[in-house]
Protein backbone atom coordinates (compact mmCIF):
# COMPACT_ATOMS: atom_id res chain seq x y z
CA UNK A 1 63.14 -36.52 -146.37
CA UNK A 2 63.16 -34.08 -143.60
CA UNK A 3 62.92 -30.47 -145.04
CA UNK A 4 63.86 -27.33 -142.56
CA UNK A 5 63.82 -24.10 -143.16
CA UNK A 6 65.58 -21.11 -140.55
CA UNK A 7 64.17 -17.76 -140.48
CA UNK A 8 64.52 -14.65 -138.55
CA UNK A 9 68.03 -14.25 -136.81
CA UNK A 10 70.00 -10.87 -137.61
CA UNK A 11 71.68 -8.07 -135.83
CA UNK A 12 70.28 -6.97 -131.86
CA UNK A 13 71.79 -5.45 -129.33
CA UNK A 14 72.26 -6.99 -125.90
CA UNK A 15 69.13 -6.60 -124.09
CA UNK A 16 66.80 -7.09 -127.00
CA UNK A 17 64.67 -9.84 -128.48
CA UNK A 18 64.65 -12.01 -131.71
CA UNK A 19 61.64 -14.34 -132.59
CA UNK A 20 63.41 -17.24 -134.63
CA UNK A 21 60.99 -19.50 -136.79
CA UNK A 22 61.62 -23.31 -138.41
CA UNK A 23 59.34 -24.30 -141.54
CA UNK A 24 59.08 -27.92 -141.34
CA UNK A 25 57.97 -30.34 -144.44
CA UNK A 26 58.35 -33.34 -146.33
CA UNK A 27 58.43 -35.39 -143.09
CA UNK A 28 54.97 -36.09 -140.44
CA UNK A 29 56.04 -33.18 -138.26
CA UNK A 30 53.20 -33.77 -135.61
CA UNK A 31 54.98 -36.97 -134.58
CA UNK A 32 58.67 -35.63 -133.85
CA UNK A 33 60.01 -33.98 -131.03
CA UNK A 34 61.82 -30.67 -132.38
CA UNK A 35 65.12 -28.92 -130.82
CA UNK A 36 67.04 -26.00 -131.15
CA UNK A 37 70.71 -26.04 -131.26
CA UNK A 38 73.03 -23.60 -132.05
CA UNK A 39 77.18 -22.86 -132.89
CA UNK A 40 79.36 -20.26 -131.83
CA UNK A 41 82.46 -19.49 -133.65
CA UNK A 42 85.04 -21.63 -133.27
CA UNK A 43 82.85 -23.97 -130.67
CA UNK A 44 80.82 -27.21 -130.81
CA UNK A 45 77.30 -27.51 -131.37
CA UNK A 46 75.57 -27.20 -128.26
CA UNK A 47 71.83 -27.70 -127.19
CA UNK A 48 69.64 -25.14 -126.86
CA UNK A 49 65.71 -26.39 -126.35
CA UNK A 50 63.39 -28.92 -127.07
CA UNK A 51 59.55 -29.63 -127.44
CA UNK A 52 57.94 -32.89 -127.67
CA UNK A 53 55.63 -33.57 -130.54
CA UNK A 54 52.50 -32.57 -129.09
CA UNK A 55 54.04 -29.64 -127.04
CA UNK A 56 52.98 -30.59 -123.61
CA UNK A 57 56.37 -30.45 -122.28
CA UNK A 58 59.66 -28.60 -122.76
CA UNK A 59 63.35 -28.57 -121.98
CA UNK A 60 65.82 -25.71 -122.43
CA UNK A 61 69.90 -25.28 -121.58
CA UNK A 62 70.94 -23.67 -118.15
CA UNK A 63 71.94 -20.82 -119.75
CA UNK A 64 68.95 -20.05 -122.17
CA UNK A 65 66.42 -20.81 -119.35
CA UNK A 66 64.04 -18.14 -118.29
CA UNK A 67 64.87 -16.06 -121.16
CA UNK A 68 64.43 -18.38 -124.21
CA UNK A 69 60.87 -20.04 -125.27
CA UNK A 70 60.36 -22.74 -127.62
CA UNK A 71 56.60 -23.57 -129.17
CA UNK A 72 55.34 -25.26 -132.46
CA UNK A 73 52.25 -25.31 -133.88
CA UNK A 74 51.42 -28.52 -135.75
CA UNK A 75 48.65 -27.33 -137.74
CA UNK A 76 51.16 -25.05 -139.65
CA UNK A 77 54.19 -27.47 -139.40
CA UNK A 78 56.18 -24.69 -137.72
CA UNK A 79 58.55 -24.69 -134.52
CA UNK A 80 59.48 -21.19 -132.97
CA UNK A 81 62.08 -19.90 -130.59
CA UNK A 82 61.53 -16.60 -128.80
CA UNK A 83 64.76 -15.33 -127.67
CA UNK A 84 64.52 -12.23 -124.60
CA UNK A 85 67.44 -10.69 -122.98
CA UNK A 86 69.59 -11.50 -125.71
CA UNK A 87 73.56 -11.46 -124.81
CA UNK A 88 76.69 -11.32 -126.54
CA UNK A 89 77.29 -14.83 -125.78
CA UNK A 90 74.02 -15.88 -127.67
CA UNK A 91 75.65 -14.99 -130.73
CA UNK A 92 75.69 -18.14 -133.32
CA UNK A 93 74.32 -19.73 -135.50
CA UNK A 94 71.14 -21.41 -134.72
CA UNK A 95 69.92 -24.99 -136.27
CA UNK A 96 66.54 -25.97 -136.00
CA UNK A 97 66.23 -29.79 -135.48
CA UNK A 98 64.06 -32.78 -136.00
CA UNK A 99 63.87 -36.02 -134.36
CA UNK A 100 61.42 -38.77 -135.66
CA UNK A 101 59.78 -41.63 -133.47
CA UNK A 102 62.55 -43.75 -134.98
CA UNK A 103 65.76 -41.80 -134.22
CA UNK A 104 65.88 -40.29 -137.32
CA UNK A 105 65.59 -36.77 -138.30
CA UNK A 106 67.28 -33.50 -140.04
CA UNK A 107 69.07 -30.25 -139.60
CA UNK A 108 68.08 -27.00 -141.49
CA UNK A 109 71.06 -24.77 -142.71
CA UNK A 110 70.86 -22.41 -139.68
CA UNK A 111 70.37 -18.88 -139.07
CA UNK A 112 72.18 -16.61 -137.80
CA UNK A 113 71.92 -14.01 -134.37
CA UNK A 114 74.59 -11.16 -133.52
CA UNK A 115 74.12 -10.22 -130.19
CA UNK A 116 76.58 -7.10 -129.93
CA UNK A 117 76.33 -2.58 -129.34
């Protein structure tokens, strides 16, 4: 069963960085491609970035791009997302997700980032 684990969102102001982290286990985490998604308040989930499994290519939203960067390293099961240039409008909660070879995967229980002065 797909175990993930959220860490480091919190309080920045607008300008500022956050370096958000996903513990992955239970699950062969080499083999899945891994995304970030995240949740505003009172809005739908909404994509944020992806990384295949072996990290050789990536994909991010129009508005994260240039400012956000998403890496893993597989010999510590862990996906990261470094977040520059934060804005108010990147405030939400942010879900780390898996997605397995066959079409399966997981959610963690998210994190959250407050972008605000």
């Amino acid at each position: 069963q797909v175990q993930l684990v959220e860490s480091g969102g919190g309080l920045v102001q607008p300008g500022g960085s956050l370096r958000l982290s996903c513990a992955a286990s239970q699950f062969a985490f080499s083999t899945y491609t891994m995304r970030w998604y995240r949740q505003a308040p009172g809005k739908g989930r909404e994509f944020v970035a992806t990384i295949t499994s072996t990290g050789d290519r990536t994909n991010y939203a129009d508005s994260v791009k240039g400012r956000f960067t998403i890496s893993r390293d597989n010999a510590k099961n862990t996906v990261n997302l470094q977040m520059n240039s934060l804005k108010p409008e990147d405030t939400a909660v942010y879900y780390c997700n898996a997605l397995g070879p066959d079409g399966l995967g997981g959610w963690g229980q998210g994190t959250q980032v407050t972008v605000s002065s």
